[in-house]
Protein backbone atom coordinates (compact mmCIF):
# COMPACT_ATOMS: atom_id res chain seq x y z
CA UNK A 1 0.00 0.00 0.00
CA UNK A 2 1.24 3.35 -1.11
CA UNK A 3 2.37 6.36 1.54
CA UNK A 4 -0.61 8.42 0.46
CA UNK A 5 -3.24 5.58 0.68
CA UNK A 6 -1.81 5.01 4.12
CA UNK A 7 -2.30 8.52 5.23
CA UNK A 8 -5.40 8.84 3.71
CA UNK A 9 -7.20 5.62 5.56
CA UNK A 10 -5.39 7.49 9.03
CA UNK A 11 -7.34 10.20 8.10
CA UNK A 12 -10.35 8.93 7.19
CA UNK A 13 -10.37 6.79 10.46
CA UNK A 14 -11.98 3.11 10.94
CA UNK A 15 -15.05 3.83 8.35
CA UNK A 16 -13.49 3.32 5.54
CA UNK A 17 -10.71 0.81 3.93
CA UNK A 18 -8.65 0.99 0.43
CA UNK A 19 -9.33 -2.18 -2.25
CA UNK A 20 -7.09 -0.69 -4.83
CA UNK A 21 -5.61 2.36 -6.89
CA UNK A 22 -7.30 2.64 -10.47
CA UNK A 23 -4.76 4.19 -13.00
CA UNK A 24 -6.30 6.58 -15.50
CA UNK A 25 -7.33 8.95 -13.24
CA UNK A 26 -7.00 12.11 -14.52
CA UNK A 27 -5.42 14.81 -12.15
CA UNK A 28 -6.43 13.03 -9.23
CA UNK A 29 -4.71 9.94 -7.38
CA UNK A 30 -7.92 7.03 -7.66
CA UNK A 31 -8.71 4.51 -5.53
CA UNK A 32 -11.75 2.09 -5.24
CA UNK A 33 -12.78 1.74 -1.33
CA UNK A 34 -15.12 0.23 1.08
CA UNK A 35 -17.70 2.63 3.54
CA UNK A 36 -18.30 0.20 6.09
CA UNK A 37 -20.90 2.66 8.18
CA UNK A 38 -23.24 2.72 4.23
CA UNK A 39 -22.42 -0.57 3.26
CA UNK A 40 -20.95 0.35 -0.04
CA UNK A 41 -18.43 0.88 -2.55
CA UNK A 42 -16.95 4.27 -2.73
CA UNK A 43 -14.22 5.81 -5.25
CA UNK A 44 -11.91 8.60 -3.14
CA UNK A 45 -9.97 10.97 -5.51
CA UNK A 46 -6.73 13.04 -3.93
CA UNK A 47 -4.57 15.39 -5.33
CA UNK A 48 -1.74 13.95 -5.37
CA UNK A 49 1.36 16.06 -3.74
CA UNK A 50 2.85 18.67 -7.25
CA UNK A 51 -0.38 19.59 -7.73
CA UNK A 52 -1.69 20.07 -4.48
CA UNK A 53 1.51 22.41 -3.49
CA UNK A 54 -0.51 24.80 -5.89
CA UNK A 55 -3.73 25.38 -4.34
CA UNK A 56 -5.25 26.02 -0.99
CA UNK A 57 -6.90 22.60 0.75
CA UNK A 58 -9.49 24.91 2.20
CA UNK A 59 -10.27 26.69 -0.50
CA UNK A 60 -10.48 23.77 -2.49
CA UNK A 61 -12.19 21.85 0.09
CA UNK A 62 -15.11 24.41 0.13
CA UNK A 63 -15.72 24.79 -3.53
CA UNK A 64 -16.03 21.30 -3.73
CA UNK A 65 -18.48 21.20 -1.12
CA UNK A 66 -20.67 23.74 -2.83
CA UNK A 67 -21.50 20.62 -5.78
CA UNK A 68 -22.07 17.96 -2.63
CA UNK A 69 -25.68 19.53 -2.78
CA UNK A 70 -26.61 18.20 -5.89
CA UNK A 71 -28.31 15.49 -5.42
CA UNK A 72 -29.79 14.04 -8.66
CA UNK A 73 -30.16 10.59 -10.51
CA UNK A 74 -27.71 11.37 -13.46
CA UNK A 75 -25.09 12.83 -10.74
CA UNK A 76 -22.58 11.55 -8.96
CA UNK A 77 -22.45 13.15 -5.61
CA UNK A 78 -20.07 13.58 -3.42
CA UNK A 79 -20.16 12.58 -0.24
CA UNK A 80 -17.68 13.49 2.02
CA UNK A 81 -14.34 16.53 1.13
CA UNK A 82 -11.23 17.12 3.04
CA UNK A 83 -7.53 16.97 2.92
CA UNK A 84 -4.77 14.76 4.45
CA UNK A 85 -1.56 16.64 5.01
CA UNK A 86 -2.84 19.26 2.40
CA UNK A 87 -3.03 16.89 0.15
CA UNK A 88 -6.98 17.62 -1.08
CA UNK A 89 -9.59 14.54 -1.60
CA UNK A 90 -13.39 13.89 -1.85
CA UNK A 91 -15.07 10.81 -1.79
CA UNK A 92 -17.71 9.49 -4.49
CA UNK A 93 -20.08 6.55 -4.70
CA UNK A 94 -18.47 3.79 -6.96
CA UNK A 95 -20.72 3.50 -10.14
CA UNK A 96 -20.44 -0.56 -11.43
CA UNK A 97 -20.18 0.74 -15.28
CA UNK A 98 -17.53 2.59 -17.85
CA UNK A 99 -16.85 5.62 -19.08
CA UNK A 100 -17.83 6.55 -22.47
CA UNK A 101 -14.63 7.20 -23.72
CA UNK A 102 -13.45 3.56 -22.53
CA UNK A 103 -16.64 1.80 -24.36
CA UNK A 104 -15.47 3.95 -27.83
CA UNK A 105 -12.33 2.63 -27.62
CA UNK A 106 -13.13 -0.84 -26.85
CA UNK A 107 -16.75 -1.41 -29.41
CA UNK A 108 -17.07 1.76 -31.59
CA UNK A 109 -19.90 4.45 -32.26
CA UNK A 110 -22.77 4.41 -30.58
CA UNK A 111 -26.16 4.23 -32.08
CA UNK A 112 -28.64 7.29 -32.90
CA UNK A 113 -30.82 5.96 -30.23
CA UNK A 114 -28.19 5.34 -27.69
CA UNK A 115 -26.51 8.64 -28.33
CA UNK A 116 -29.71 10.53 -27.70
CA UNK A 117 -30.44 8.54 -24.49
CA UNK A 118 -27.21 9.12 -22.85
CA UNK A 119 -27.20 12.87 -23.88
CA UNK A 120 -30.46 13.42 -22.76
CA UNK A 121 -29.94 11.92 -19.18
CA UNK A 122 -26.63 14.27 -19.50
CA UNK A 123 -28.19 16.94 -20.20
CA UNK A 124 -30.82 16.92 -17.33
CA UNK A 125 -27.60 16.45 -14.87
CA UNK A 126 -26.26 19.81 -16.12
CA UNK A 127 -30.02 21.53 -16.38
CA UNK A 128 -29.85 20.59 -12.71
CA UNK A 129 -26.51 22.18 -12.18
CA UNK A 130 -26.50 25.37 -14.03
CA UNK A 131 -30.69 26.56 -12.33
CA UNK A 132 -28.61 26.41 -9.00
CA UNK A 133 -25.17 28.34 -10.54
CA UNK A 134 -23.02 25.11 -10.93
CA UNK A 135 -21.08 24.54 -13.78
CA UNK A 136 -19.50 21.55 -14.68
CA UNK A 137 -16.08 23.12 -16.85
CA UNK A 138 -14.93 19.49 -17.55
CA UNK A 139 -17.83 17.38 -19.93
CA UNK A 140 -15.81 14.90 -22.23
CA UNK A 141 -16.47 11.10 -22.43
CA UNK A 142 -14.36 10.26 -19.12
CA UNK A 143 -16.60 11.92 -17.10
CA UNK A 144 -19.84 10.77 -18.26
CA UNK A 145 -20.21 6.61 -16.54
CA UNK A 146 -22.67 4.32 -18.18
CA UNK A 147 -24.55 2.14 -15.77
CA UNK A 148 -27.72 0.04 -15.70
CA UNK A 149 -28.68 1.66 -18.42
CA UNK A 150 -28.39 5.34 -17.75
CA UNK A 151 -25.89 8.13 -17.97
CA UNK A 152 -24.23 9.29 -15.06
CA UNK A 153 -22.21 13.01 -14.94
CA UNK A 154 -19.41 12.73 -12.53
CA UNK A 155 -16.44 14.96 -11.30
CA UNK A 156 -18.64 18.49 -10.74
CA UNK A 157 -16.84 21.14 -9.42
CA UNK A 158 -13.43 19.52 -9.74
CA UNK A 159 -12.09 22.12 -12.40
CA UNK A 160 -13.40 24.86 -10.96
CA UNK A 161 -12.59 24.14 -7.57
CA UNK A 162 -8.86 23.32 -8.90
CA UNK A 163 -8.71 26.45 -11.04
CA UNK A 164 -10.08 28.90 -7.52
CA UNK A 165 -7.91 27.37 -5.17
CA UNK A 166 -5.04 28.08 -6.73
CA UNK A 167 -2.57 29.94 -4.49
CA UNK A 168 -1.52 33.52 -6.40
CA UNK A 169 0.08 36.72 -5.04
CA UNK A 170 -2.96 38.27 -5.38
CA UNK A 171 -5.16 39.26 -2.26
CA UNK A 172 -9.00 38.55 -2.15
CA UNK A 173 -11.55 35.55 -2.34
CA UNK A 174 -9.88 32.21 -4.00
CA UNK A 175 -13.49 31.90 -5.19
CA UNK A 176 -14.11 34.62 -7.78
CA UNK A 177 -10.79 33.06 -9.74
CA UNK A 178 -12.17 31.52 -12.01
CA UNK A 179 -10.59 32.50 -15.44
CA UNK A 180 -8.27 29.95 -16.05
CA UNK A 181 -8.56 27.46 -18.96
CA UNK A 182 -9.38 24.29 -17.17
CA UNK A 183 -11.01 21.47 -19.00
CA UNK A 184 -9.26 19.24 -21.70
CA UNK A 185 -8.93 20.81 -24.51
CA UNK A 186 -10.33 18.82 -27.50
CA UNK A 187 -13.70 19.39 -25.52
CA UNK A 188 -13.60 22.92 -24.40
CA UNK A 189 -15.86 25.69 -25.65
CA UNK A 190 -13.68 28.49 -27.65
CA UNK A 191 -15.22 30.78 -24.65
CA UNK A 192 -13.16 28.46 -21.66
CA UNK A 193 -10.13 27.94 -24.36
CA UNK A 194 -9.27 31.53 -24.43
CA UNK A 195 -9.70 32.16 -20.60
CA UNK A 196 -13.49 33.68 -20.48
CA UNK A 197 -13.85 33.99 -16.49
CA UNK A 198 -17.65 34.66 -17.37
CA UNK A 199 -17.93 31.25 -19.08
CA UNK A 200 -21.69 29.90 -18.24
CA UNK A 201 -23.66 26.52 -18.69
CA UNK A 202 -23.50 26.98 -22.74
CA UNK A 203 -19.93 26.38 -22.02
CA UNK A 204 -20.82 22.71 -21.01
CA UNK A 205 -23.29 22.85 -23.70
CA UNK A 206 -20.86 22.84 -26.53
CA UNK A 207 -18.55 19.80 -24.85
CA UNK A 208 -21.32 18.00 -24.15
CA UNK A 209 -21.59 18.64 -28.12
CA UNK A 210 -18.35 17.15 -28.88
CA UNK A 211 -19.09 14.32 -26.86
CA UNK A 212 -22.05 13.27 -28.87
CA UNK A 213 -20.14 14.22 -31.83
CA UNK A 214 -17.30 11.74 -30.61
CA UNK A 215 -19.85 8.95 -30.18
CA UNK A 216 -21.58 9.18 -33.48
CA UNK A 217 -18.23 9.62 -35.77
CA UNK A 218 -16.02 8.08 -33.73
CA UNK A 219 -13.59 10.86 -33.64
CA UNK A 220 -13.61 13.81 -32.52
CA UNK A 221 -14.51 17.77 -34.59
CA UNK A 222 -10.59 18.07 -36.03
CA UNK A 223 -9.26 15.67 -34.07
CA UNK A 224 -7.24 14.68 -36.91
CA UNK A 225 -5.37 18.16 -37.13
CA UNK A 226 -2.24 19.57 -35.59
CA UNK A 227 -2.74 21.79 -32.37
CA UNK A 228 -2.45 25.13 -34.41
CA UNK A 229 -4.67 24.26 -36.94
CA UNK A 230 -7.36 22.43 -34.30
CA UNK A 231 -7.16 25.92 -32.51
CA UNK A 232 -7.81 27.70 -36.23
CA UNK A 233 -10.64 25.70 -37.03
CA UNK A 234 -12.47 25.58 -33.94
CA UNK A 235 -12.71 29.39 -33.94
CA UNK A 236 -13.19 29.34 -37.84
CA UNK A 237 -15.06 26.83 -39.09
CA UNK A 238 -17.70 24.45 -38.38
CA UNK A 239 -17.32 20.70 -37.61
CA UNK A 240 -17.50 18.53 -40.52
CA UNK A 241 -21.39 17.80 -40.94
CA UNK A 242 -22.25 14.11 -39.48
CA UNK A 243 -23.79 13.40 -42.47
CA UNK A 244 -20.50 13.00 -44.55
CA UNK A 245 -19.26 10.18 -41.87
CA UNK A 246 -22.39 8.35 -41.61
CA UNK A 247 -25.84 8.02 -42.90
CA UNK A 248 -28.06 6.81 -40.07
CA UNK A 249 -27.97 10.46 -38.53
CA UNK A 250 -31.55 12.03 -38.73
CA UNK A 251 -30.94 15.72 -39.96
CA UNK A 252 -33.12 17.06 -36.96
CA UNK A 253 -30.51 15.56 -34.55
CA UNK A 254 -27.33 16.38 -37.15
CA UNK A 255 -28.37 20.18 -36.57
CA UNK A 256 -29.27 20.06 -33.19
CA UNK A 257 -25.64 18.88 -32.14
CA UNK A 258 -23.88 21.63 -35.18
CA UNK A 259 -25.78 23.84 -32.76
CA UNK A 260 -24.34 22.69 -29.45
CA UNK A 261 -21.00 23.83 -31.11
CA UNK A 262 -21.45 26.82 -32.76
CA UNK A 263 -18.58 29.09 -32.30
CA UNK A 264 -20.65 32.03 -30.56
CA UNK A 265 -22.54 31.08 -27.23
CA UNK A 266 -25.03 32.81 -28.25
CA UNK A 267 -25.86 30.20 -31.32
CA UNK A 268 -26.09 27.31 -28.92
CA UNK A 269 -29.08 26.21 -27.04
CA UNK A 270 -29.45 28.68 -24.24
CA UNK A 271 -29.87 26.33 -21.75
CA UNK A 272 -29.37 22.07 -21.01
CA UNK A 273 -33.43 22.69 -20.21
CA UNK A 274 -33.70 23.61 -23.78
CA UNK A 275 -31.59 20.78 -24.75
CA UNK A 276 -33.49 18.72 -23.37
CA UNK A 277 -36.32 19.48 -24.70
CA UNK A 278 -35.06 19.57 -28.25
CA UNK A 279 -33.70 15.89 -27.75
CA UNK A 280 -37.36 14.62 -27.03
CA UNK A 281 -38.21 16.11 -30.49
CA UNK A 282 -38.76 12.14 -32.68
CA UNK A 283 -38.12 13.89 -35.32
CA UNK A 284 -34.15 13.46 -33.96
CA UNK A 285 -34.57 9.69 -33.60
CA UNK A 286 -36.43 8.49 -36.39
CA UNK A 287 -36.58 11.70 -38.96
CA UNK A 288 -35.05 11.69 -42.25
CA UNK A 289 -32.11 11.42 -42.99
CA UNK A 290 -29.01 13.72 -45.40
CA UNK A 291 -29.11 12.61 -48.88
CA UNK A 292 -25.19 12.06 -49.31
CA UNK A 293 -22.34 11.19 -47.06
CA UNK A 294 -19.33 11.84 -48.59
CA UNK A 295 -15.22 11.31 -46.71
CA UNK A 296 -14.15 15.42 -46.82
CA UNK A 297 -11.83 15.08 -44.71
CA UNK A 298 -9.07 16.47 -46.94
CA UNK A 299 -11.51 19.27 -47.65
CA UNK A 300 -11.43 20.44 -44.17
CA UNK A 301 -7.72 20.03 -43.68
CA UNK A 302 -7.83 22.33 -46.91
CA UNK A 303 -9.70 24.74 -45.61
CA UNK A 304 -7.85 24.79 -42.45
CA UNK A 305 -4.58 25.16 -43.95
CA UNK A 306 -6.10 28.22 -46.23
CA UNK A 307 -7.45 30.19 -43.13
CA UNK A 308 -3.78 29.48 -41.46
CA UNK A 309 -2.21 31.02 -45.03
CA UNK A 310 -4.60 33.83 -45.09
CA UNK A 311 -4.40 35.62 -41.14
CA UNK A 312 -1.46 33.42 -39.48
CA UNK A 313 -1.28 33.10 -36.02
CA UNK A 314 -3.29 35.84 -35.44
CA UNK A 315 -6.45 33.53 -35.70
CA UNK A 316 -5.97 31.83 -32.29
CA UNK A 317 -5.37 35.02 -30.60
CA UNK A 318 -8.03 36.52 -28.13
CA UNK A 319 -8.61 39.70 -30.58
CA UNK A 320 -9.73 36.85 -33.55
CA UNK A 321 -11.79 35.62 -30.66
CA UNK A 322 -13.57 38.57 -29.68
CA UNK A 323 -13.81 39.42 -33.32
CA UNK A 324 -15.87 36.24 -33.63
CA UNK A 325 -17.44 36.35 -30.25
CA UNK A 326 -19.14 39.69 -31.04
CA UNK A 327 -19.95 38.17 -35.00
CA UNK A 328 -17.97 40.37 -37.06
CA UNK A 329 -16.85 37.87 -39.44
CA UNK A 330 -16.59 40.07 -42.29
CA UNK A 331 -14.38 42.53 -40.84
CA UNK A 332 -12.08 40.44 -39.33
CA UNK A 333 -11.81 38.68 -43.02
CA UNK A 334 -11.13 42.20 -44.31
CA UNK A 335 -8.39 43.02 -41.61
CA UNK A 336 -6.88 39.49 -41.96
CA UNK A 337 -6.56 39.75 -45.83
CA UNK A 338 -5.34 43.15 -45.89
CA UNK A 339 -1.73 43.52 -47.05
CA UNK A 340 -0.12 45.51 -44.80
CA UNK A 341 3.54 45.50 -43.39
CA UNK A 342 4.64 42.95 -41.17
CA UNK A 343 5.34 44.38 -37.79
CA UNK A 344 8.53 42.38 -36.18
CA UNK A 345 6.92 43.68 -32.35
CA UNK A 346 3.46 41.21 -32.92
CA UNK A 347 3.90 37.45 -31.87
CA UNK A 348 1.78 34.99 -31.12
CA UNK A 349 1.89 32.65 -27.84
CA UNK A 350 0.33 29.49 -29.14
CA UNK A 351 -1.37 27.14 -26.00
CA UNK A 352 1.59 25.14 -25.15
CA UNK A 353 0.78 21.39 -25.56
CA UNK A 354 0.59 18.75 -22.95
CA UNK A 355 1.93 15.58 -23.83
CA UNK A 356 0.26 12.65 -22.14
CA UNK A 357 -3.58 11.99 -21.32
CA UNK A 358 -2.77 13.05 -17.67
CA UNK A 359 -5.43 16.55 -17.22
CA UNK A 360 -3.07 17.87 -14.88
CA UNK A 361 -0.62 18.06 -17.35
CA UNK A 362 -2.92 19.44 -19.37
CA UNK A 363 -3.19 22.41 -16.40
CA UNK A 364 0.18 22.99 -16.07
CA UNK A 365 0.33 23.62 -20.05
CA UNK A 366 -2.63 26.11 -19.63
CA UNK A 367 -0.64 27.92 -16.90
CA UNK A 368 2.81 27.85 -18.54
CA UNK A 369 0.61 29.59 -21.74
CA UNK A 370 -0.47 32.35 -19.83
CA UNK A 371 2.24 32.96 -17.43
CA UNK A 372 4.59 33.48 -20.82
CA UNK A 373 1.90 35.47 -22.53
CA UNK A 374 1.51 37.67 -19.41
CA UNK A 375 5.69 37.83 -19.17
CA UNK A 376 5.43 39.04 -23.01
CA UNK A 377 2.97 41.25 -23.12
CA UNK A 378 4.82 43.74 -20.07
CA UNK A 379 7.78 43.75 -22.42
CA UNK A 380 7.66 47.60 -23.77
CA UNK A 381 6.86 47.68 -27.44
CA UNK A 382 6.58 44.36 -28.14
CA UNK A 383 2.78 43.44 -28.59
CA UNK A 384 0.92 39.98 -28.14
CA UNK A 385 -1.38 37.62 -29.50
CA UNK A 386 -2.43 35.18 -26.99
CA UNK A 387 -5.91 32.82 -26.51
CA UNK A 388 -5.74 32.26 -23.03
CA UNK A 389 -5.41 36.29 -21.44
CA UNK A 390 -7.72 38.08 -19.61
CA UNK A 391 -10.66 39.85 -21.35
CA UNK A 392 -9.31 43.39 -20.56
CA UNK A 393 -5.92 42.36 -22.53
CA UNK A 394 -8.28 40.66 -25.49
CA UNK A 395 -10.07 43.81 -25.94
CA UNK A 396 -7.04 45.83 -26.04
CA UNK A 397 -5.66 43.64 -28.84
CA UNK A 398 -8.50 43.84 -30.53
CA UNK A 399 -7.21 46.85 -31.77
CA UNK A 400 -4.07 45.45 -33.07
CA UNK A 401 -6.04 43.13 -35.05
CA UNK A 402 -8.57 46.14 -36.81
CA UNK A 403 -5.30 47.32 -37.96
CA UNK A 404 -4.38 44.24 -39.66
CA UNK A 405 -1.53 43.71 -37.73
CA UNK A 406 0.00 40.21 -38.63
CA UNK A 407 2.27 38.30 -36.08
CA UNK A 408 5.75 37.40 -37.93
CA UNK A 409 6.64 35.35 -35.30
CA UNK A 410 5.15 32.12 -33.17
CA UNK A 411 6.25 31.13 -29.85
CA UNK A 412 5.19 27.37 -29.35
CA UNK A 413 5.91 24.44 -27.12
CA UNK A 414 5.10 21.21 -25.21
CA UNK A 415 4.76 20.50 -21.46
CA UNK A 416 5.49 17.02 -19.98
CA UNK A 417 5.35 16.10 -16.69
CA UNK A 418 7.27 13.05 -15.04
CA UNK A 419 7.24 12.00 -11.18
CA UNK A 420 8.31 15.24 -10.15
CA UNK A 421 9.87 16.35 -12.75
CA UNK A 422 8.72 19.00 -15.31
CA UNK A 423 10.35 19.17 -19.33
CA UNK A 424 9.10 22.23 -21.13
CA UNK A 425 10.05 22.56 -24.35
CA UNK A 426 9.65 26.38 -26.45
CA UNK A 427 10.47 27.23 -29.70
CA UNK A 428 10.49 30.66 -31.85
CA UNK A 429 9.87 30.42 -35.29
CA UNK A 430 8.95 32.76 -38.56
CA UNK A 431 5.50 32.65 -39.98
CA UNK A 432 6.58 33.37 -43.21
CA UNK A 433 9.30 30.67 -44.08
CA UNK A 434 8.37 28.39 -40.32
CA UNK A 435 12.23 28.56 -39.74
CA UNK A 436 13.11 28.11 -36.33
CA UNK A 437 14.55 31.24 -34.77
CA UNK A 438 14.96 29.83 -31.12
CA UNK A 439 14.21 27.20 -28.80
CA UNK A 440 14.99 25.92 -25.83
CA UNK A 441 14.16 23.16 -23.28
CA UNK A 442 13.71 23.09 -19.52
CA UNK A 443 14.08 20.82 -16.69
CA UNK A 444 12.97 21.75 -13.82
CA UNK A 445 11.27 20.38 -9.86
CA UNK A 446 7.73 20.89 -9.80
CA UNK A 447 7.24 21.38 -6.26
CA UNK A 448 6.39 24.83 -6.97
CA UNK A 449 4.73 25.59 -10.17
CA UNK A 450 4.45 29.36 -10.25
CA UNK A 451 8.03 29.77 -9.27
CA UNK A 452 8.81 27.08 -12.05
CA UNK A 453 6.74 29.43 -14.59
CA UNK A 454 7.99 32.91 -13.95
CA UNK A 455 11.44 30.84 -14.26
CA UNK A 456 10.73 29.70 -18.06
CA UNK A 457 8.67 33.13 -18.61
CA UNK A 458 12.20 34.84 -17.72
CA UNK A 459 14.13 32.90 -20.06
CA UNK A 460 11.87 33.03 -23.02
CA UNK A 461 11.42 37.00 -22.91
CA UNK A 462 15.07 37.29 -22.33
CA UNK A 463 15.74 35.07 -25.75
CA UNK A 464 12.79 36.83 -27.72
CA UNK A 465 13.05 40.51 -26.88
CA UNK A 466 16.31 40.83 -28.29
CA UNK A 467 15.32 39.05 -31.51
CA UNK A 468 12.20 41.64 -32.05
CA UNK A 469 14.08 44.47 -31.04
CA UNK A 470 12.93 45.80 -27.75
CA UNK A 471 14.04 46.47 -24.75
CA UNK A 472 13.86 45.22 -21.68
CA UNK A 473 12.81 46.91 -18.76
């Protein structure tokens, strides 16, 4: 038995004992237990210690117990919240099913019928939530369990508690930060990708969207794409239509799920009430059906590789978001397709990429994004194109995008986590030729992650400015 299972049975006293760890588990250290007071199986999730050196226990401790009130039949509550050593944990009923992302891999799409079912009984979970100000932040196939015949929503709160207990310089209420982009990626909304801290239940709307998308195709929206063009076309273009992948997909239900992930919140069903409701339409079981299904796949890499040719990295960049968020397609297009001079001071901070399945890994890359993006963008004169900073920055790039400013050059990387060790790689490149003008990699303890980002922040902007020809301050 590990060290941590040991110290968490001391803490949980007599009432409980440990069966086994589960692997998979996402940020969280899993294992399957006994509650001998209930009589039952439970599942007990704990940070486990590099991640839980970043965030208050009691702060995360009490957003987590603002979700144990949920109580409904396609939720899995918790049940009991704490920490052992300030190491934070909560404690779950144990559902006897899968995950939907571990019955894909194992038998394939699911049916039209099945599909609906399962979204429908997701979709009154997160009706439930949102009407009493709970959002989920994390819907993707691993969180949604299959059981005795019904859909089960697990993990609520978790990324938001995560993402407001995280320790910060800054004085005030843990609870009200909430802007960070938490979530794994494929399935966030564009909203939650490029840091929205007013992100609401149409947030969960749209990866609840790619979920059912996921089941029916058996892949993903632009799964198949490289991170900078999966960023491009999720703020560009629509999914590929169901109906060119298969041809059992009623056209009522094909729209209804192209509408879960439109691009602008306001496109989406306003509410998983509405959803709901749209879902018991028949019409979306047993209604007809698209005329043609034709492979485009090549057609959408096409057409992602044209938007990337046309406006650069500036497409990922909160001012192309706002741009779309507000629905002025047409004059970003104009701005984007202008040809103005290339300013050397513009460059894009691409989302750093996590490497590995593991979400905290997947936190850690969000954080490295926008520490570097923040480091960059106090550098006098040199400006900033970044997806993940706050919506006071986005708006004041905004402007730099109205002026057709074009970023020359891209600042990407990778972040891998091992034991307690962190490897971040960066790299600097041109836009126009994609030669590499920099990189870099870094080892370093990840005992303290904000120290370990202001660390790599430093290094980058003291590699870059130079190149762009700024000074430093």
């Amino acid at each position: 038995m590990s060290s941590i299972s040991e110290r968490l049975l001391s803490a949980l006293g007599g009432s409980y004992t440990i069966e086994r760890e589960l692997t998979g588990g996402g940020m969280a250290l899993v294992f399957v237990g006994e509650d001998h007071d209930l009589g039952r199986k439970v599942v007990i999730k704990i940070l486990p210690p590099e991640l839980a050196a970043s965030v208050s226990a009691e702060r995360f401790r009490r957003e987590i117990l603002t979700v144990a009130r949920l109580q409904h039949p396609h939720i899995v509550p918790i049940l009991k919240a704490g920490d052992v050593d300030g190491l934070p944990y909560f404690v779950m009923p144990y559902v006897d099913g899968e995950s939907i992302d571990i019955r894909l891999r194992r038998d394939g799409r699911f049916s039209v019928r099945e599909t609906i079912g399962i979204m429908k009984d997701a979709a009154r979970a997160l009706a439930f939530a949102h009407e009493r100000g709970v959002v989920h932040r994390d819907i993707k196939p691993g969180n949604i369990l299959l059981a005795a015949g019904s859909a089960t929503v697990t993990d609520f709160g978790v990324a938001k508690a995560l993402s407001s207990a995280r320790r910060s310089g800054e004085k005030g209420n843990g609870l009200t930060n909430t802007g960070m982009s938490l979530g794994t990626v494929l399935y966030m909304a564009p909203e939650q990708a490029a840091g929205d801290p007013e992100i609401d239940g149409r947030a969960d709307i749209y990866s609840l969207g790619v979920t059912a998308y996921e089941m029916l195709a058996g892949v993903a929206p632009f799964a198949n794409l490289n991170p900078r063009e999966m960023l491009t076309a999720r703020l560009t273009l629509p999914p590929p239509p169901l109906s060119t992948i298969r041809k059992d997909v009623p056209i009522v239900f094909e729209k209804l799920i192209a509408k879960c992930l439109a691009i602008d919140p306001a496109d989406r069903p306003q509410s998983a009430a509405a959803l709901v409701e749209a879902l018991e339409d028949p019409e979306a079981i047993s209604g007809s059906f698209a005329t043609t299904a034709v492979r485009h796949g090549k057609r959408v890499k096409t057409a992602v590789i044209g938007a990337l040719a046309l406006i650069g990295a500036i497409v990922v960049s909160a001012g192309i978001y706002a741009k779309l968020h507000t629905g002025n397609a047409s004059a970003l297009a104009e701005a984007t397709m202008a040809h103005k001079p290339v300013d050397l001071g513009v460059i894009a901070v691409m989302p750093f990429v996590s490497l590995g399945s593991d979400s905290a890994n997947a936190y850690l890359a969000t954080g490295v994004t926008n520490a570097v993006a923040g480091k960059l963008l106090k550098t006098p004169g040199l400006r900033v194109l970044a997806p993940g900073l706050p919506r006071s920055v986005r708006r004041r790039s905004d402007t730099a995008v109205t002026a057709s400013l074009r970023a020359r050059l891209v600042l990407e990387g990778t972040v891998e986590r091992a034991g307690n060790r962190l490897r971040v790689t960066a790299r600097l490149s041109s836009t126009d030729d994609d030669v590499m003008r920099w990189a870099d990699v870094f080892d370093r303890d990840v005992k303290d992650i904000f120290t370990v980002e202001d660390e790599i922040a430093d290094a980058i902007v003291a590699s870059v400015t130079p190149m762009t020809g700024q000074r430093r301050e």
